[in-house]
C-alpha atoms as a PDB file:
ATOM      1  CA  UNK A   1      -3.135  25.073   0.311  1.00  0.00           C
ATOM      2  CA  UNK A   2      -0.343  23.056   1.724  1.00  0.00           C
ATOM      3  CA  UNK A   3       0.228  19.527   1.560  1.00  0.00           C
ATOM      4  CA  UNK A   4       2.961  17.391   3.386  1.00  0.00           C
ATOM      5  CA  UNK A   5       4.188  14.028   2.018  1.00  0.00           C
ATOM      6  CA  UNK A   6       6.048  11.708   4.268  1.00  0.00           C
ATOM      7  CA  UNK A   7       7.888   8.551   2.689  1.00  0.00           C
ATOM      8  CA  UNK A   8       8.301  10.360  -0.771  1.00  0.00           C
ATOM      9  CA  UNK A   9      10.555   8.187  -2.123  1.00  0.00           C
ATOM     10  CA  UNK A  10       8.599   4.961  -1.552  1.00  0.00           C
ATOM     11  CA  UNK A  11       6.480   2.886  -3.597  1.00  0.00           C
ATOM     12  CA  UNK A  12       3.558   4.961  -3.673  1.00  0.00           C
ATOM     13  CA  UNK A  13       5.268   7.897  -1.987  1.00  0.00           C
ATOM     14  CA  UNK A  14       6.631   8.585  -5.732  1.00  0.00           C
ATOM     15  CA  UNK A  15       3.753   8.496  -7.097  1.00  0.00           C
ATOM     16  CA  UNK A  16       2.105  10.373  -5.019  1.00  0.00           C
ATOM     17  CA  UNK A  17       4.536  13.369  -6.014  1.00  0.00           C
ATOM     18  CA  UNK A  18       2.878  13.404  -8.965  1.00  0.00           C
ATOM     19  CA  UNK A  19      -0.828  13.417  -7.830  1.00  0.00           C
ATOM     20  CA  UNK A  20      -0.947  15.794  -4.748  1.00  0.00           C
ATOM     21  CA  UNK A  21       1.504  18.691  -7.143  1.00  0.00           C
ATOM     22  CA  UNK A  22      -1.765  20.109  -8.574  1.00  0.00           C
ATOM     23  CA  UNK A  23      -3.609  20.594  -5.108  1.00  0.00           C
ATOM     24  CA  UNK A  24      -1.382  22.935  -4.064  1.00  0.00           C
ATOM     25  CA  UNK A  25       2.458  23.719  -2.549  1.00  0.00           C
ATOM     26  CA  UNK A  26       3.973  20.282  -2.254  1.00  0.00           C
ATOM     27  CA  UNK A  27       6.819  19.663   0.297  1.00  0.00           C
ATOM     28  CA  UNK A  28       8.027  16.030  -0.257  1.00  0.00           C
ATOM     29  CA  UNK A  29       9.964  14.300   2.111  1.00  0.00           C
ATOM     30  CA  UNK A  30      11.412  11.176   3.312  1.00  0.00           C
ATOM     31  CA  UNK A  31      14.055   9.907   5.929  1.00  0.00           C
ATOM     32  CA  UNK A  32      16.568  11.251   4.916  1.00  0.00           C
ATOM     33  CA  UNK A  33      15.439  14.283   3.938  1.00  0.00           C
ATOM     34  CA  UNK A  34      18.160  16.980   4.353  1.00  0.00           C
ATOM     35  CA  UNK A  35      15.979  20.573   5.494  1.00  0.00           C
ATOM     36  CA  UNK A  36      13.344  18.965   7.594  1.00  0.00           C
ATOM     37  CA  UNK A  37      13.196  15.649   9.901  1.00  0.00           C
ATOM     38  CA  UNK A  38      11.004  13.377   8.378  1.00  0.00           C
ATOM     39  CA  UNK A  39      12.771   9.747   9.951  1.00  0.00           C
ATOM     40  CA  UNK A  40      10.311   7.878  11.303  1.00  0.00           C
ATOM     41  CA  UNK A  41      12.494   6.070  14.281  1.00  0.00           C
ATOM     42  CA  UNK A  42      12.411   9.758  15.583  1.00  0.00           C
ATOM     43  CA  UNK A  43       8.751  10.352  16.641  1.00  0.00           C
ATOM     44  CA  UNK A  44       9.094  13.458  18.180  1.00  0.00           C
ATOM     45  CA  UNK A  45      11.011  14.904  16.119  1.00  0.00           C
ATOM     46  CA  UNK A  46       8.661  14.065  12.983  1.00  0.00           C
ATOM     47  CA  UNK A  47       5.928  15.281  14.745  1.00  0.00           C
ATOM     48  CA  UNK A  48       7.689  18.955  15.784  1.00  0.00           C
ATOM     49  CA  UNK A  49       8.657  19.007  11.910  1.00  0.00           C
ATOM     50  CA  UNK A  50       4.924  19.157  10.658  1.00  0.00           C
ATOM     51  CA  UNK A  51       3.901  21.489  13.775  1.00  0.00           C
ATOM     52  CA  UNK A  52       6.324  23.823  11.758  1.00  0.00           C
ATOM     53  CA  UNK A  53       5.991  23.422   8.394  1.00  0.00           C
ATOM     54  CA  UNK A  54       1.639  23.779   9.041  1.00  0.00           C
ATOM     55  CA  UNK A  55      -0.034  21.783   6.063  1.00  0.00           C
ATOM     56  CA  UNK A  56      -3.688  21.614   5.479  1.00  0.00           C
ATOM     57  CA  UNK A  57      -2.795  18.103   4.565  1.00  0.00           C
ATOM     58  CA  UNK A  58      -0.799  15.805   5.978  1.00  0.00           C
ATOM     59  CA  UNK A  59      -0.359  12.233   3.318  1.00  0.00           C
ATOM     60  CA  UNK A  60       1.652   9.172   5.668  1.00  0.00           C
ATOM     61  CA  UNK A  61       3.246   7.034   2.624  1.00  0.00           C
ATOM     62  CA  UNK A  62       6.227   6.214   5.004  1.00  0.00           C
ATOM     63  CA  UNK A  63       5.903   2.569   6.680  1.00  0.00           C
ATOM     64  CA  UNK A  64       7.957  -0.482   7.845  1.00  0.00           C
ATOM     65  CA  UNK A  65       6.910  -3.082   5.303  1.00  0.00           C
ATOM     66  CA  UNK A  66       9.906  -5.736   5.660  1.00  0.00           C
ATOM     67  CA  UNK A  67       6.987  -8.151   6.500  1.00  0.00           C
ATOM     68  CA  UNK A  68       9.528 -11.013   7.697  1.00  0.00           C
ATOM     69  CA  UNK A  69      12.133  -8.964   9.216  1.00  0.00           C
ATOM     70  CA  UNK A  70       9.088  -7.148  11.209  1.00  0.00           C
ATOM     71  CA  UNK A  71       9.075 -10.741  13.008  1.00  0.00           C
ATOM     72  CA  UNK A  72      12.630  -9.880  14.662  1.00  0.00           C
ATOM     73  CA  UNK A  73      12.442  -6.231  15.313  1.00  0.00           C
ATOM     74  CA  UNK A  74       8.963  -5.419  16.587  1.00  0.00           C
ATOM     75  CA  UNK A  75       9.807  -2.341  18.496  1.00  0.00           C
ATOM     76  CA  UNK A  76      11.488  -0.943  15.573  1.00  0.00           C
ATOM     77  CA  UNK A  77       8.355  -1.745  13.406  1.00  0.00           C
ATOM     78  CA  UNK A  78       5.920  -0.390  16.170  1.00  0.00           C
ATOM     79  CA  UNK A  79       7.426   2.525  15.982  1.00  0.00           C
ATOM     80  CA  UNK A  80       7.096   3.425  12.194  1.00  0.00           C
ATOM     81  CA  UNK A  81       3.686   2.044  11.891  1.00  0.00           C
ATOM     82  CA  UNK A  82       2.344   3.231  15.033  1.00  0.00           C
ATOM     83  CA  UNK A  83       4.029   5.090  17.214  1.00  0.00           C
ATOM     84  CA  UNK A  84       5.213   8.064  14.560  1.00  0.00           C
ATOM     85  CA  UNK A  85       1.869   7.683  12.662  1.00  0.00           C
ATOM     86  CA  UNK A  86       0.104   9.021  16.229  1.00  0.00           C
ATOM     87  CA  UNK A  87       2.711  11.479  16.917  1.00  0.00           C
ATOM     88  CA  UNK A  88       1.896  13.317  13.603  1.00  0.00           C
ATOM     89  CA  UNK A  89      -1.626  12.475  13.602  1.00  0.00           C
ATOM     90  CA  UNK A  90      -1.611  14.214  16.873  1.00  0.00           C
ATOM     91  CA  UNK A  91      -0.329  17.757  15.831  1.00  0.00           C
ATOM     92  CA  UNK A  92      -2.757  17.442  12.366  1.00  0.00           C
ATOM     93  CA  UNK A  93      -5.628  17.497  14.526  1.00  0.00           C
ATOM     94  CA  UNK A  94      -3.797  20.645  16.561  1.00  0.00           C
ATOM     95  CA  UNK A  95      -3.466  22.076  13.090  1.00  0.00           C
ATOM     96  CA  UNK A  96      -7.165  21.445  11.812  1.00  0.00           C
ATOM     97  CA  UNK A  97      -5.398  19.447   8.988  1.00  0.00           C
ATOM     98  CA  UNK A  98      -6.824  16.359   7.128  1.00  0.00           C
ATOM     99  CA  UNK A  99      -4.521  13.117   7.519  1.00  0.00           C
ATOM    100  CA  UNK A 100      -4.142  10.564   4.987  1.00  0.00           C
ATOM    101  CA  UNK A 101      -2.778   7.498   6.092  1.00  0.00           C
ATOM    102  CA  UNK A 102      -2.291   3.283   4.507  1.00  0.00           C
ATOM    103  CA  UNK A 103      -3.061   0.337   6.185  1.00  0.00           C
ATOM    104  CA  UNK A 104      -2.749  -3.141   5.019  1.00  0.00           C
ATOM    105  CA  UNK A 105      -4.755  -6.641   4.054  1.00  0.00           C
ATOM    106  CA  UNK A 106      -2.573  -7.739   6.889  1.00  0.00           C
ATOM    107  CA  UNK A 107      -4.703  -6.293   9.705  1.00  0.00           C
ATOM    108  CA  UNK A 108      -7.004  -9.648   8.734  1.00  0.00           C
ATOM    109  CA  UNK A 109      -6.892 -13.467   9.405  1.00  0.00           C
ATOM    110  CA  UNK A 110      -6.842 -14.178   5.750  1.00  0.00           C
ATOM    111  CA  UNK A 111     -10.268 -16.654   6.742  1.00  0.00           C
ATOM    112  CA  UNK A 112     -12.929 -17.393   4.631  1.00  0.00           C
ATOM    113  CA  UNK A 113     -13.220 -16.457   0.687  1.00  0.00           C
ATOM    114  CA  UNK A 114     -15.442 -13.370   1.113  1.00  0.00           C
ATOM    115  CA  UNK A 115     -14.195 -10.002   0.405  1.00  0.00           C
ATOM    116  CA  UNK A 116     -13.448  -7.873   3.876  1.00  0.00           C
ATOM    117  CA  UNK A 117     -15.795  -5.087   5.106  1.00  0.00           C
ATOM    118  CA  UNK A 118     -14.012  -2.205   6.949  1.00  0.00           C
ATOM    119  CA  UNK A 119     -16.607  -3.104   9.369  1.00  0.00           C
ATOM    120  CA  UNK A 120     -15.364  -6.466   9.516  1.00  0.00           C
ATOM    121  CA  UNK A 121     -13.378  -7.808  12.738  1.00  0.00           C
ATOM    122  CA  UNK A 122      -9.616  -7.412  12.142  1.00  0.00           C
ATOM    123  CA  UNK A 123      -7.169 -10.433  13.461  1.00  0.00           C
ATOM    124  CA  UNK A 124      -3.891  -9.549  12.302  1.00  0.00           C
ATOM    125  CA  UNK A 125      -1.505 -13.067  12.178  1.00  0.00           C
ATOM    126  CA  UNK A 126       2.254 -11.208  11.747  1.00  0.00           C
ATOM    127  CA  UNK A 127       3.922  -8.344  13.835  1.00  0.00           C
ATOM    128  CA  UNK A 128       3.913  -6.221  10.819  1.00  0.00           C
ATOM    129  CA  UNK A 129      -0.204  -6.375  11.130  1.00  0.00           C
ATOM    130  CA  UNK A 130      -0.449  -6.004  14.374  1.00  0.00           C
ATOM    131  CA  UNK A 131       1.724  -2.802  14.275  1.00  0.00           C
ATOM    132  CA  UNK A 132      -0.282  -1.628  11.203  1.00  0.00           C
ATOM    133  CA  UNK A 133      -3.275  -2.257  12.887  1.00  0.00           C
ATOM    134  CA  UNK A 134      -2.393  -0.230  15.792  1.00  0.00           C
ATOM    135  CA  UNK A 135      -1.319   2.723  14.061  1.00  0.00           C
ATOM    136  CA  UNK A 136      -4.302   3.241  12.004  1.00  0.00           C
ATOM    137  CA  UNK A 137      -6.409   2.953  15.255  1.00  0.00           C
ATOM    138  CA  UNK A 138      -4.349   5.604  16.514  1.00  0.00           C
ATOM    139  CA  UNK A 139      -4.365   7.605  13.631  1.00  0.00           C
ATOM    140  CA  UNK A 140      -8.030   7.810  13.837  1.00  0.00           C
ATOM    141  CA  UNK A 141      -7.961   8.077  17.583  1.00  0.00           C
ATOM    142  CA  UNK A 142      -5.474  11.241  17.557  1.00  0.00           C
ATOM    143  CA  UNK A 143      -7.206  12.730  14.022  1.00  0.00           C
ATOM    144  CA  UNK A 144     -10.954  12.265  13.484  1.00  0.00           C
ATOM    145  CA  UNK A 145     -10.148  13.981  10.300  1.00  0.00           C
ATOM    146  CA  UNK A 146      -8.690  11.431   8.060  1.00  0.00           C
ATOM    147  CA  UNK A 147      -8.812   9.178   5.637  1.00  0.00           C
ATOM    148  CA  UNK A 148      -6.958   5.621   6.027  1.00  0.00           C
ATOM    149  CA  UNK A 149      -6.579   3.508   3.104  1.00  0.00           C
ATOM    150  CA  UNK A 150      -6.287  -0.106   3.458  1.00  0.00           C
ATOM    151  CA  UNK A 151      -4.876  -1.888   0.117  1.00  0.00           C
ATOM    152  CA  UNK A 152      -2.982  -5.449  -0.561  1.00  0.00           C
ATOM    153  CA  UNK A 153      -0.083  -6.370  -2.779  1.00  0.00           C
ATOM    154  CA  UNK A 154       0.925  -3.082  -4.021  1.00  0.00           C
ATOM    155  CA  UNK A 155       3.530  -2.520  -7.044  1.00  0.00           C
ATOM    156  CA  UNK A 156       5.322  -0.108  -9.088  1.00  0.00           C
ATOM    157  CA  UNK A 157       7.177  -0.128 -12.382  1.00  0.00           C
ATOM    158  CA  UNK A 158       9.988   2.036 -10.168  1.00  0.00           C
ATOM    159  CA  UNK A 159      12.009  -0.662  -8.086  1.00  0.00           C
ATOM    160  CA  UNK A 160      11.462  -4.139  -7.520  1.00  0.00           C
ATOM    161  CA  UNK A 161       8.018  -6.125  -7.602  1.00  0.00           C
ATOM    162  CA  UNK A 162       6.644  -9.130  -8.139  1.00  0.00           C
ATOM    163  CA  UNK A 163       6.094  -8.904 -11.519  1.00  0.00           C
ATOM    164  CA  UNK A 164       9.749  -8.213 -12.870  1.00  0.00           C
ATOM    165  CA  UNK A 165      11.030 -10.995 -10.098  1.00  0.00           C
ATOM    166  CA  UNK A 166       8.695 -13.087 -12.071  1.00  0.00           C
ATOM    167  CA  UNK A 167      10.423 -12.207 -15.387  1.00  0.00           C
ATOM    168  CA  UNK A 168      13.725 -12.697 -14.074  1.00  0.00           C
ATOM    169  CA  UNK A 169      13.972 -16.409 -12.739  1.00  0.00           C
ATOM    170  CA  UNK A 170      11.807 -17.033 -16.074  1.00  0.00           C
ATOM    171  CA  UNK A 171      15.033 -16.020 -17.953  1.00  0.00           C
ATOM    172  CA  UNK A 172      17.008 -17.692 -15.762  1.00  0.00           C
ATOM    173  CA  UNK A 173      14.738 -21.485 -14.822  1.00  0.00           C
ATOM    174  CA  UNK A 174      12.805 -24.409 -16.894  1.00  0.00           C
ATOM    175  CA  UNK A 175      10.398 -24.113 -14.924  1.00  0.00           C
ATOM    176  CA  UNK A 176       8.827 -21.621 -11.927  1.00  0.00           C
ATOM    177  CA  UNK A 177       6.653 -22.742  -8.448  1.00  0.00           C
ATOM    178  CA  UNK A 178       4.700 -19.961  -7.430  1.00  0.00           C
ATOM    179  CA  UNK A 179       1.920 -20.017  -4.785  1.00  0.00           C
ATOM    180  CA  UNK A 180      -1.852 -20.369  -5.232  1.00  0.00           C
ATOM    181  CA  UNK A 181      -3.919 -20.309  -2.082  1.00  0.00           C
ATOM    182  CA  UNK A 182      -2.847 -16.729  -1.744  1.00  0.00           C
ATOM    183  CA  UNK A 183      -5.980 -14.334  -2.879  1.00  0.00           C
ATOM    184  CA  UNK A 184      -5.802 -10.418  -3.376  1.00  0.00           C
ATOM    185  CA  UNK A 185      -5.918  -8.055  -6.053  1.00  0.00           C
ATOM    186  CA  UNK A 186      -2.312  -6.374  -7.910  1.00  0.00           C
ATOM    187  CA  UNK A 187      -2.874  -2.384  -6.951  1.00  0.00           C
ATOM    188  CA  UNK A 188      -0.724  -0.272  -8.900  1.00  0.00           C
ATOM    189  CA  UNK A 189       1.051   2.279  -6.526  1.00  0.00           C
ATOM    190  CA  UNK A 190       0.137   5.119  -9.236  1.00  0.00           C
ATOM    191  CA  UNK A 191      -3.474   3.911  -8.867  1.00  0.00           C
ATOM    192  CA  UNK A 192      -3.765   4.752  -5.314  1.00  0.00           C
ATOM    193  CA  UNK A 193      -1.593   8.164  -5.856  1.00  0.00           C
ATOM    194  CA  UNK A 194      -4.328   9.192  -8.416  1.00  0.00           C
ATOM    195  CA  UNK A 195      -7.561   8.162  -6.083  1.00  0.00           C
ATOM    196  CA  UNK A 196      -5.580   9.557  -2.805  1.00  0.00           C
ATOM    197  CA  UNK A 197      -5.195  12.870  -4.960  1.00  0.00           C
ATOM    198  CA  UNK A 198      -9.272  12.823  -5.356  1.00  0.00           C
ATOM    199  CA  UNK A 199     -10.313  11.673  -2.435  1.00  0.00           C
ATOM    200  CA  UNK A 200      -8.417  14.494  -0.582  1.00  0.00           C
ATOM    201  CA  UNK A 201     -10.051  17.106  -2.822  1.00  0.00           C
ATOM    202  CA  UNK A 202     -13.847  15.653  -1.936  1.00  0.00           C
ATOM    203  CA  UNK A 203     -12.958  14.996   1.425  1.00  0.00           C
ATOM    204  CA  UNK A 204     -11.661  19.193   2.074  1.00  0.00           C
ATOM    205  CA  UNK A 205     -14.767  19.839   0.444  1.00  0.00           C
ATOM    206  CA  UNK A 206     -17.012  17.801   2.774  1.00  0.00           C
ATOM    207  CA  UNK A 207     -15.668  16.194   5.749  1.00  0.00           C
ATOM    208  CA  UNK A 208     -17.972  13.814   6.328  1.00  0.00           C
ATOM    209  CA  UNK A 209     -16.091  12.144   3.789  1.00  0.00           C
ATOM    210  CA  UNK A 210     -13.500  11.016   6.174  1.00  0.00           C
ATOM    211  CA  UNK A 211     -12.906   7.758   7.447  1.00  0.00           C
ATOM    212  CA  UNK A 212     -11.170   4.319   6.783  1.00  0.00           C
ATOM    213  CA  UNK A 213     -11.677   2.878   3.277  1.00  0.00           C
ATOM    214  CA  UNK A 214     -10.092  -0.359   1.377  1.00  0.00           C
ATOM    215  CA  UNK A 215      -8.680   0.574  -1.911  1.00  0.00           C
ATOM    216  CA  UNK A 216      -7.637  -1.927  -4.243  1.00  0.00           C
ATOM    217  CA  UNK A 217      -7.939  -3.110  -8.359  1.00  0.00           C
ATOM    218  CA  UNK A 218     -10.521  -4.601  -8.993  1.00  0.00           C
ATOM    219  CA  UNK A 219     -11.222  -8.204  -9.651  1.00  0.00           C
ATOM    220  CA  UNK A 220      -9.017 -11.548  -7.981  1.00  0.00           C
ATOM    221  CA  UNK A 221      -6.034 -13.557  -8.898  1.00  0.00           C
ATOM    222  CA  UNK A 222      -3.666 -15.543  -6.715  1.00  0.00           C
ATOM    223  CA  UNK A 223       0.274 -15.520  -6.849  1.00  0.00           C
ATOM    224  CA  UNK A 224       0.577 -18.122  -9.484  1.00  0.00           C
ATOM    225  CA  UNK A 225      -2.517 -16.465 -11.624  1.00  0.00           C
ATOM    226  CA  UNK A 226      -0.537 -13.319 -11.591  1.00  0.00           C
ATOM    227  CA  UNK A 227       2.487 -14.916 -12.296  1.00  0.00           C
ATOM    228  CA  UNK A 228       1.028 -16.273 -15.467  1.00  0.00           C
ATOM    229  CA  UNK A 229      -0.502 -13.249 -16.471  1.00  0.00           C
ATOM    230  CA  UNK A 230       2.758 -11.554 -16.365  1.00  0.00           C
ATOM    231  CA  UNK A 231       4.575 -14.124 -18.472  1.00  0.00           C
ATOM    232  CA  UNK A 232       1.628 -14.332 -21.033  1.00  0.00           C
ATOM    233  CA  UNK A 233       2.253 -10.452 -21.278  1.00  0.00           C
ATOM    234  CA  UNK A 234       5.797 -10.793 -21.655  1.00  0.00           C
ATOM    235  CA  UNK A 235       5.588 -13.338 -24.561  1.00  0.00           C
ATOM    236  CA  UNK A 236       3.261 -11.534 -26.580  1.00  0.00           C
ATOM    237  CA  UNK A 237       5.752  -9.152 -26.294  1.00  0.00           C
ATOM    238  CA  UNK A 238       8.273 -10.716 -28.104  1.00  0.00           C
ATOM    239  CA  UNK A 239      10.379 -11.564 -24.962  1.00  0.00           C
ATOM    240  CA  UNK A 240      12.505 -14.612 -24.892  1.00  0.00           C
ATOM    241  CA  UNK A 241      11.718 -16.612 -21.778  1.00  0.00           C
ATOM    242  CA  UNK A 242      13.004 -19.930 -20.675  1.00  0.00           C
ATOM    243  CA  UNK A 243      10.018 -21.151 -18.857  1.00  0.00           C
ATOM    244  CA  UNK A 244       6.515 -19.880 -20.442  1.00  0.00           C
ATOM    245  CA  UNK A 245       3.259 -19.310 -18.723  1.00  0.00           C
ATOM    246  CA  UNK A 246       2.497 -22.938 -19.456  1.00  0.00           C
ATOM    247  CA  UNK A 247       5.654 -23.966 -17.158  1.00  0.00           C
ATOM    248  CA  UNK A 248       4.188 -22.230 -14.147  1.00  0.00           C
ATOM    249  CA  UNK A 249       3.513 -24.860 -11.161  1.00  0.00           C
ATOM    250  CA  UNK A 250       0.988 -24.200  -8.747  1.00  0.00           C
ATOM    251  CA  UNK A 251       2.094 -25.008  -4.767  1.00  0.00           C
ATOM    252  CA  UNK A 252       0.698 -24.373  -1.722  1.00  0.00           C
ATOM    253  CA  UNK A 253       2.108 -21.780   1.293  1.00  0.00           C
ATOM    254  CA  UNK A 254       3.042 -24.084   3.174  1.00  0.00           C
ATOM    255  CA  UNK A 255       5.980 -24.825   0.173  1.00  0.00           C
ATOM    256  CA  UNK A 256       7.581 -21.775   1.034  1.00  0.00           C
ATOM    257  CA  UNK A 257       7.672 -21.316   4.873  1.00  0.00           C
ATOM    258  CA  UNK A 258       8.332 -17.562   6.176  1.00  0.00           C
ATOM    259  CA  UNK A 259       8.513 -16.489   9.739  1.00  0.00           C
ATOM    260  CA  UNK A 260       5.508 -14.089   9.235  1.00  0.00           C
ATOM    261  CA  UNK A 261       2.319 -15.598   8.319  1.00  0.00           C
ATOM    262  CA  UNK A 262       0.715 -14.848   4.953  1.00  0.00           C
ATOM    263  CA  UNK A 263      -3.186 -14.356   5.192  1.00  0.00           C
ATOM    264  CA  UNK A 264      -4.754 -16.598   2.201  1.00  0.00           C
ATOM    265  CA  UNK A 265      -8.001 -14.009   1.712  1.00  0.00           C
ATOM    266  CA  UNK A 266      -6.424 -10.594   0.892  1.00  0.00           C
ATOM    267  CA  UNK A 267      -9.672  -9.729  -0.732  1.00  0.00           C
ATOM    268  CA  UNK A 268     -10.909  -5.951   0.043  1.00  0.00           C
ATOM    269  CA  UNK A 269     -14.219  -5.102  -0.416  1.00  0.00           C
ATOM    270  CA  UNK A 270     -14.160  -1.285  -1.976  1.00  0.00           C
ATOM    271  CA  UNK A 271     -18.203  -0.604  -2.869  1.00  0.00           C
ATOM    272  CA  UNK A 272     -18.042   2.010   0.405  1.00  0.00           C
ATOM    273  CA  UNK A 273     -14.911   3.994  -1.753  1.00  0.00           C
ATOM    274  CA  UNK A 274     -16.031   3.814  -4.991  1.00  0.00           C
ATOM    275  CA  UNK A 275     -19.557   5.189  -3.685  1.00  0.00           C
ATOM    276  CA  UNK A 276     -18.628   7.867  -1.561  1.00  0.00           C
ATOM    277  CA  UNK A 277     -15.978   9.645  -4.274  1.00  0.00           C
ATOM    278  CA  UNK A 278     -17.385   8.371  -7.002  1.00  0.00           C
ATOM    279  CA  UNK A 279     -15.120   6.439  -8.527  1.00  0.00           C
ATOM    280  CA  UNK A 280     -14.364   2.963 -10.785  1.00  0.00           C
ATOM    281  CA  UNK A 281     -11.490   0.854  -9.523  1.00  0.00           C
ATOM    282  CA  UNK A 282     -10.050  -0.641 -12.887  1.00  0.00           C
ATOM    283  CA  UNK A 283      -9.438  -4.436 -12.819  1.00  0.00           C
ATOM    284  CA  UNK A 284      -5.850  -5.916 -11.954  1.00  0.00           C
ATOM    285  CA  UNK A 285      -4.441  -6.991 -15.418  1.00  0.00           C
ATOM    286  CA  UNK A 286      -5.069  -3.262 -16.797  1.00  0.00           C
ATOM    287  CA  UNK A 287      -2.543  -2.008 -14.047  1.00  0.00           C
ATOM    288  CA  UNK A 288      -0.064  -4.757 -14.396  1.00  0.00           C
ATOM    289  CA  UNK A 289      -0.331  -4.690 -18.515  1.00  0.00           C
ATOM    290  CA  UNK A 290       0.520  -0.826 -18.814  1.00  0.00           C
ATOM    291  CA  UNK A 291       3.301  -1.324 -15.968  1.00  0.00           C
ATOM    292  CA  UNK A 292       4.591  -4.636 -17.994  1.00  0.00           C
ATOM    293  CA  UNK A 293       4.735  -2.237 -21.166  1.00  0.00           C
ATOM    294  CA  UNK A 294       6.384   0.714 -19.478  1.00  0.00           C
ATOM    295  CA  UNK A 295       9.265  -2.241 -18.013  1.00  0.00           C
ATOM    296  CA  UNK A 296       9.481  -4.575 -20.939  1.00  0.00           C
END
């Protein structure tokens, strides 16, 4: 079997390396990937790139995810959430090939306190939802055969997160503001890499697997829960921290103003994924602990 990662080098793109190897021959790219166009401001030329290399599986890690900057260049965004997204969705249904793509939290209001459905009406509030929106509609559109992931406030001990800003400006400040009428759940990027890796497998084995799924931790916390989770962590590791998890004030979103709206319920509902495949989405803190002690 073949499998073809876009946005290798990513988040969970890296991850994902690691997953998909055992399923079969792996050809990893990313945008500036030397061999093979895989740069996602060039549709066509993305698209023409899978029509040759032929995969049984196609995995989409590769997205525009400056949230803010999405605000200012919306074509640009549209483009690598949408427009590319179709483009290759379109040749993996030529091809008879499964597509995996991710969505976003984003593609919601943020209203109410209750956990989304999939079946729940989206009403994205930022460009970057609205394009994310679109190109998973599209994806499924071009390529009934897929499987589209929506998850929230994704991180990765490779690169920059949350949790080490966190640990930074606690070195560095008295005292730390962080929001708390923000509501998701941490999902570790290696997480998703190892349930993408599974759900592929089931899904080639039964199509009538496919379809659009949330996939997050389990559990809740807002940004100044997690915050305080991850200096709690870091001082019963023996870390020497200026401000301490008990120096953590709460404020509300409208303290830090962004041009792109924040939706306050990120919650995902995942019973429909963990039924169909099988599986038991760990809670939050286990992620963000092992990642803390890989860091640290």
């Amino acid at each position: 079997m073949k499998v073809l990662l876009l946005g290798c080098n990513g988040q969970v793109g890296w991850e994902l390396q690691r997953s998909l190897a055992p399923l079969g021959e792996l050809t990893a790219l990313d945008h500036d990937s030397a061999e093979h166009v895989a740069d996602f401001s060039r549709p066509e030329a993305v698209a023409e790139t899978v029509r040759r290399l032929r995969p049984d599986v196609i995995v989409n890690a590769a997205a525009h995810t400056a949230v803010d900057k999405a605000e200012s260049e919306e074509a640009f965004a549209r483009t690598l959430n949408a427009t590319t997204p179709a483009a290759i969705a379109s040749v993996a249904h030529e091809l008879g090939a499964l597509m995996v793509h991710y969505s976003t939290d984003y593609v919601f209001d943020g209203s109410g306190a209750r956990p989304w459905l999939e079946s729940d009406a989206p009403g994205p509030l930022s460009v970057y939802g609205h394009t994310k929106l679109d190109g998973e509609r599209q994806v499924a559109q071009q390529c009934p055969n897929h499987l589209i992931f929506r998850t929230s406030w994704v991180y990765a001990a490779r690169g920059g997160n949350f949790a080490k800003t966190m640990l930074r400006l606690a070195r560095e400040r008295e005292r730390l503001t962080v929001i708390d009428d923000q509501f998701g759940a941490p999902t570790g990027a290696e997480l998703l890499a190892d349930v993408t890796a599974h759900a592929v497998r089931a899904t080639l084995a039964d199509r009538a697997k496919a379809g659009l799924y949330h996939v997050v931790a389990s559990g809740e916390t807002h940004w100044h829960g997690y915050a305080r989770f991850v200096l709690q962590q870091a001082e019963a590791a023996g870390l020497s921290l200026k401000a301490s998890s008990e120096r953590v004030d709460a404020v509300p979103t409208s303290a830090f103003p962004t041009p792109a709206r924040r939706p306050h319920n990120s919650r995902l509902n995942t019973d429909k994924f963990q039924r169909t495949f099988g599986l038991v989405l760990p809670p939050w803190q286990a992620g963000v602990a092992r990642m803390l002690r890989e860091t640290l």
